[in-house]
Protein backbone atom coordinates (compact mmCIF):
# COMPACT_ATOMS: atom_id res chain seq x y z
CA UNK A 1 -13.72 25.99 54.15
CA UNK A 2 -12.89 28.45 51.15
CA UNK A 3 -14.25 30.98 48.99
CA UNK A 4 -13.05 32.31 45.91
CA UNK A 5 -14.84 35.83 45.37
CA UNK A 6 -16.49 36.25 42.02
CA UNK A 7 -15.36 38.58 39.43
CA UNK A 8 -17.79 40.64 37.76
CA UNK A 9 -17.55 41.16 34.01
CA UNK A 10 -18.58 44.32 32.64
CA UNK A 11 -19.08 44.82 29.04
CA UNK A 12 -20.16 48.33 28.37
CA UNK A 13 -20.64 49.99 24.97
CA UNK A 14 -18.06 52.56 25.60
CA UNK A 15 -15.26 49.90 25.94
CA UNK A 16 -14.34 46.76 27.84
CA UNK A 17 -13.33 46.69 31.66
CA UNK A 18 -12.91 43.77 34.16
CA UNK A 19 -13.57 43.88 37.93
CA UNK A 20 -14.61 43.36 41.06
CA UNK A 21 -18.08 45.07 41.56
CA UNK A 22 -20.90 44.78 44.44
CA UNK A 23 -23.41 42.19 44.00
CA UNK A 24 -26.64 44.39 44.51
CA UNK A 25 -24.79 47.01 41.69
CA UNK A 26 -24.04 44.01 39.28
CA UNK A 27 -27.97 43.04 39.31
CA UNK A 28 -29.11 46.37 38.78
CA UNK A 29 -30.12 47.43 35.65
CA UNK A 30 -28.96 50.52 34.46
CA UNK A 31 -31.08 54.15 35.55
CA UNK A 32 -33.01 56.39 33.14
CA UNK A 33 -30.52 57.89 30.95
CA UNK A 34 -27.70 56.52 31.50
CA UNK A 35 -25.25 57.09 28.78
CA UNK A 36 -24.50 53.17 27.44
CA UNK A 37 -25.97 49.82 28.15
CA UNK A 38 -23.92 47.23 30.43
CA UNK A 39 -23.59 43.35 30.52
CA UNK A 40 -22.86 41.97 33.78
CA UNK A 41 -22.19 38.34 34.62
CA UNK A 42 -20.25 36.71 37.82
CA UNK A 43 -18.79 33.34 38.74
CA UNK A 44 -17.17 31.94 41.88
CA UNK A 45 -15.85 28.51 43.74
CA UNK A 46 -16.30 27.57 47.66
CA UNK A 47 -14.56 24.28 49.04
CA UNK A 48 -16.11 22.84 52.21
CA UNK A 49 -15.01 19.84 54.21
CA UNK A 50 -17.65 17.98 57.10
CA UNK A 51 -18.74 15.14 58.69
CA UNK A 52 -22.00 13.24 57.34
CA UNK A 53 -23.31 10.24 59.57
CA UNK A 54 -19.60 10.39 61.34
CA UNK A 55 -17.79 10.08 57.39
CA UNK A 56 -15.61 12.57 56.01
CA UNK A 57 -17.40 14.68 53.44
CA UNK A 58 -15.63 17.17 51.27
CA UNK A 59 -17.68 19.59 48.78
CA UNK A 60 -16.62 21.64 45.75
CA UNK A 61 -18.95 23.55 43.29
CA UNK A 62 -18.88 26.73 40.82
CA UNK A 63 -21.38 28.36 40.05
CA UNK A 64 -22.33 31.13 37.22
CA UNK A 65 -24.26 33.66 36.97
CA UNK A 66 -25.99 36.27 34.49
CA UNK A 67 -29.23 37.67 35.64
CA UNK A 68 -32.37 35.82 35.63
CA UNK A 69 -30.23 32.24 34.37
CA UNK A 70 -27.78 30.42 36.89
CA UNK A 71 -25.67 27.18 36.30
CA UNK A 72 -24.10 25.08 39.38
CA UNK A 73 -21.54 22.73 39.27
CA UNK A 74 -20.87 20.20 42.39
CA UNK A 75 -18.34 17.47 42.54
CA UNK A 76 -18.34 15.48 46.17
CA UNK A 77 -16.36 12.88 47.87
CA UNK A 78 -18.18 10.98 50.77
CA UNK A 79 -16.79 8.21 52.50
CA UNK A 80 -14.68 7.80 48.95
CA UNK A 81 -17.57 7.61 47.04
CA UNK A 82 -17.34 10.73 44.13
CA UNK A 83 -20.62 11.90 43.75
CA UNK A 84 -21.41 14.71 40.97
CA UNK A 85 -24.55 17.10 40.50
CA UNK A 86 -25.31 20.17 38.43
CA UNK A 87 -28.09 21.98 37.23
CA UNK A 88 -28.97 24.93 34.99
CA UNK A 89 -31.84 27.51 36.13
CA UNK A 90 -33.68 29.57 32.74
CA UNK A 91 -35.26 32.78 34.07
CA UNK A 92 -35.44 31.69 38.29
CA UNK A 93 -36.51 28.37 38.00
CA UNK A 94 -38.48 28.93 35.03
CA UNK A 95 -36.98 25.63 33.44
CA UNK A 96 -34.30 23.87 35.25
CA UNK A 97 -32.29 21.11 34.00
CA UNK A 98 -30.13 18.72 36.17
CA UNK A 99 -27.67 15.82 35.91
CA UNK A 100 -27.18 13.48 39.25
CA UNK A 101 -24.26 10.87 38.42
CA UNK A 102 -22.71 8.01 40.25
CA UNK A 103 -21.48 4.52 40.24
CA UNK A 104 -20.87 5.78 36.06
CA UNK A 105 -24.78 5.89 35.99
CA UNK A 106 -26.45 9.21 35.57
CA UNK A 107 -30.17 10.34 35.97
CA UNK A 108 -31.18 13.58 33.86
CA UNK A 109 -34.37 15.70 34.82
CA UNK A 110 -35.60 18.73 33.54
CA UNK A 111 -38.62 20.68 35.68
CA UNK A 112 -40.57 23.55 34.12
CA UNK A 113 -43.59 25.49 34.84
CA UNK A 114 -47.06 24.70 32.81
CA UNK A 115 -50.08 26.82 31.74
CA UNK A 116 -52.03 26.15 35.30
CA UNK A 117 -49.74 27.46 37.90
CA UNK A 118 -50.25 24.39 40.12
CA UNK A 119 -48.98 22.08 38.39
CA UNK A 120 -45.48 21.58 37.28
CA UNK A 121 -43.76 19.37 34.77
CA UNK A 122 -41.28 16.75 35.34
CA UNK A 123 -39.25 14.88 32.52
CA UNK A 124 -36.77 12.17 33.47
CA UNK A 125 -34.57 10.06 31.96
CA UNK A 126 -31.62 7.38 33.80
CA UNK A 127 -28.70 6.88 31.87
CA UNK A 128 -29.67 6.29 27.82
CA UNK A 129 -33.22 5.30 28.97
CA UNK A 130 -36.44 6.52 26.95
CA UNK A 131 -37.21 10.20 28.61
CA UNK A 132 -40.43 9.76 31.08
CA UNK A 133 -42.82 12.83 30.89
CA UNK A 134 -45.05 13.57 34.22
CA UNK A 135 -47.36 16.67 35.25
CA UNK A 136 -46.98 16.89 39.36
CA UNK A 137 -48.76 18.86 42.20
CA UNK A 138 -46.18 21.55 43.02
CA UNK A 139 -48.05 21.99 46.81
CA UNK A 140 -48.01 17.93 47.36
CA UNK A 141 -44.16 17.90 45.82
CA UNK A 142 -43.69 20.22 48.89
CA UNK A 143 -45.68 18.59 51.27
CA UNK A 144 -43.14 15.81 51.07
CA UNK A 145 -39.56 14.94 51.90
CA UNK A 146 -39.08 11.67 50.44
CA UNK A 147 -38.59 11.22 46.82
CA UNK A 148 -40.35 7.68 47.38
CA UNK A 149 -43.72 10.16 47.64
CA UNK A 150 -43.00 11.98 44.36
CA UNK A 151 -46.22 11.06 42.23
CA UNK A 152 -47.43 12.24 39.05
CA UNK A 153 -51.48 13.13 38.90
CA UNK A 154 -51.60 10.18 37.31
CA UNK A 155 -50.63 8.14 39.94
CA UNK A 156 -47.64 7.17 38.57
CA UNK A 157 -44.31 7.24 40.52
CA UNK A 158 -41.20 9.07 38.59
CA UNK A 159 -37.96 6.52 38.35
CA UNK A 160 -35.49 9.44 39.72
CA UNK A 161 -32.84 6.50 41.00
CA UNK A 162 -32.42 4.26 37.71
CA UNK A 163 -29.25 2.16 38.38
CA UNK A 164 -27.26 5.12 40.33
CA UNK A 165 -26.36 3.91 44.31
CA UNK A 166 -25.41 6.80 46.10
CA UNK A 167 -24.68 7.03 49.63
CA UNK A 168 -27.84 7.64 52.20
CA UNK A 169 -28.01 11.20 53.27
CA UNK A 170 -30.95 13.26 53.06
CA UNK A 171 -30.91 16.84 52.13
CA UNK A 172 -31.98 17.83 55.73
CA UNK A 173 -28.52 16.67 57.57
CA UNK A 174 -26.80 18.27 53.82
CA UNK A 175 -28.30 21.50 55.70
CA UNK A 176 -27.06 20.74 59.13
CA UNK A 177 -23.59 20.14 58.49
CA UNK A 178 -23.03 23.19 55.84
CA UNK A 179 -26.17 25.26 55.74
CA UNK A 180 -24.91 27.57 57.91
CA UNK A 181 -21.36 27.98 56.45
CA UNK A 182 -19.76 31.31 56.15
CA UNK A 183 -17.82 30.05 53.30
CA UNK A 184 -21.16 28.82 51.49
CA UNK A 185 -23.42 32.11 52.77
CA UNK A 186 -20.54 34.03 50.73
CA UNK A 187 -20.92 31.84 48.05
CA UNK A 188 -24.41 32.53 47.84
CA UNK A 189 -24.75 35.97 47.96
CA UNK A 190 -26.59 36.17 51.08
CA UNK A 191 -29.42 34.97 48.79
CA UNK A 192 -29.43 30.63 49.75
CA UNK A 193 -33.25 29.65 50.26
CA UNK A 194 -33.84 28.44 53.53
CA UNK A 195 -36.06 25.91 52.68
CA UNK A 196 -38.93 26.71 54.63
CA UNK A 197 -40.88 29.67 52.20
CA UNK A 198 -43.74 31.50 53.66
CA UNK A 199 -47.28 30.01 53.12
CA UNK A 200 -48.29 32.37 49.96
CA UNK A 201 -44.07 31.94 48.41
CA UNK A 202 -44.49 28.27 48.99
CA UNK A 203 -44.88 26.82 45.26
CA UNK A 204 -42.24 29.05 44.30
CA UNK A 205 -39.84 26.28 45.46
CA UNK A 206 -41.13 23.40 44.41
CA UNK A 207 -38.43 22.93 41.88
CA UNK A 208 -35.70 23.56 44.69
CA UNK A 209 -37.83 20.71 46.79
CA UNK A 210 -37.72 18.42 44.25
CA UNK A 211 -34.19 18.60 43.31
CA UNK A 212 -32.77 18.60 46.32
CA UNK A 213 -34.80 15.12 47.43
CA UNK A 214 -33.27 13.27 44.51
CA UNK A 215 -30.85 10.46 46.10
CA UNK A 216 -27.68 11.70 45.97
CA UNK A 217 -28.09 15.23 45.55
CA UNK A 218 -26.30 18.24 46.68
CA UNK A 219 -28.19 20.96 44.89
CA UNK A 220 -29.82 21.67 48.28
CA UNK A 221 -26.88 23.42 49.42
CA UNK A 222 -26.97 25.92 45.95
CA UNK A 223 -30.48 26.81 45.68
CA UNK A 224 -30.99 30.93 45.48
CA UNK A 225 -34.53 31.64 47.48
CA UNK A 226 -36.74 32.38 44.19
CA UNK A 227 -38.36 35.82 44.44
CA UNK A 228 -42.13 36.52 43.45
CA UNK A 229 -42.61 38.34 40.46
């Protein structure tokens, strides 16, 4: 397992420095009178090797960062098979956009909030296909564990597969095998979701949920615990 620490850009009106900088510090906004304004953005890399369902795994992703908006990057071999998913998070989860790919085949979904704060909004699309636009129950999306149980309030059940055949592995043993990775809890910034949000945070995840039951994602493993505002 390996981590590359991130390095902190700092773009300050009083000139231009590059560094390595605390990750609490590099959130913070600056204090009441303080004398210029500051820009600060990090990236990093982590390598981890396993063993899924007795096959080799081996994991690589980068990730970047700049405040409120976070883009991930994973590229996996298991059992031979290259499997690749990334995602882009607008203002914590507010929109989130994600690309699953295998077998050259690709499924593209993009999740966002909606006016009633139960319901969320799913729009997926496999390969070229037509996009498919559904409105979900963010407390039944994490009820579930099976993407076969994803359903719109219409009924209707999301294609989140279209012609992509990745290996079976469920997000769960993802967790087992890495989740508790020093390399990876670097990664993350002591900040990885655990997957289990208290009762009244519980909705707050549904994106994470959703994304990481998609067959033949590794998101799970990347997911930052979303805050309440």
């Amino acid at each position: 397992m390996a981590f590359e620490r991130r390095g902190f850009l700092k773009v300050a009106t009083t000139g231009f420095a590059l560094g390595y900088v605390n990750f609490d510090r590099a959130m913070a906004w600056p204090g009441q009178g303080a004398p210029h304004n500051e820009l600060l953005a990090g990236s990093g890399a982590v390598h981890l090797e396993g063993k899924l369902r007795s096959k080799a795994m081996t994991i690589d992703a980068q990730d970047f960062l700049d405040r409120g908006d976070r883009s991930v990057v994973v590229r996996s071999r298991f059992d031979s098979r290259e499997l690749y998913s990334a995602m882009f998070s607008y203002q914590n989860d507010l929109t989130v956009f994600a690309v699953f790919r295998d077998n050259d085949h690709s499924t593209t979904i993009v999740l966002s909030d909606t006016d009633d704060p139960k319901i969320g909004r799913l729009v997926a699309w496999n390969d070229n296909s037509i996009p498919q636009l559904f409105d979900v129950d963010k407390n039944k999306m994490m009820a579930t564990n099976d993407p076969k149980n994803i359903k719109a309030i219409n009924g209707k059940t999301p294609d989140l597969l279209g012609e992509r055949k990745p290996p079976a592995f469920t997000w769960q043993e993802l967790e087992t095998v890495f989740g508790s990775d020093p390399s990876l809890l670097a990664f993350m910034r002591g900040r990885k979701t655990t997957h289990h949000p208290t009762e009244e945070n519980k909705m707050l995840e549904w994106v994470c949920r959703c994304m990481s039951m998609v067959e033949g994602s590794t998101l799970s493993l990347f997911w930052l615990a979303r805050r309440p505002y």
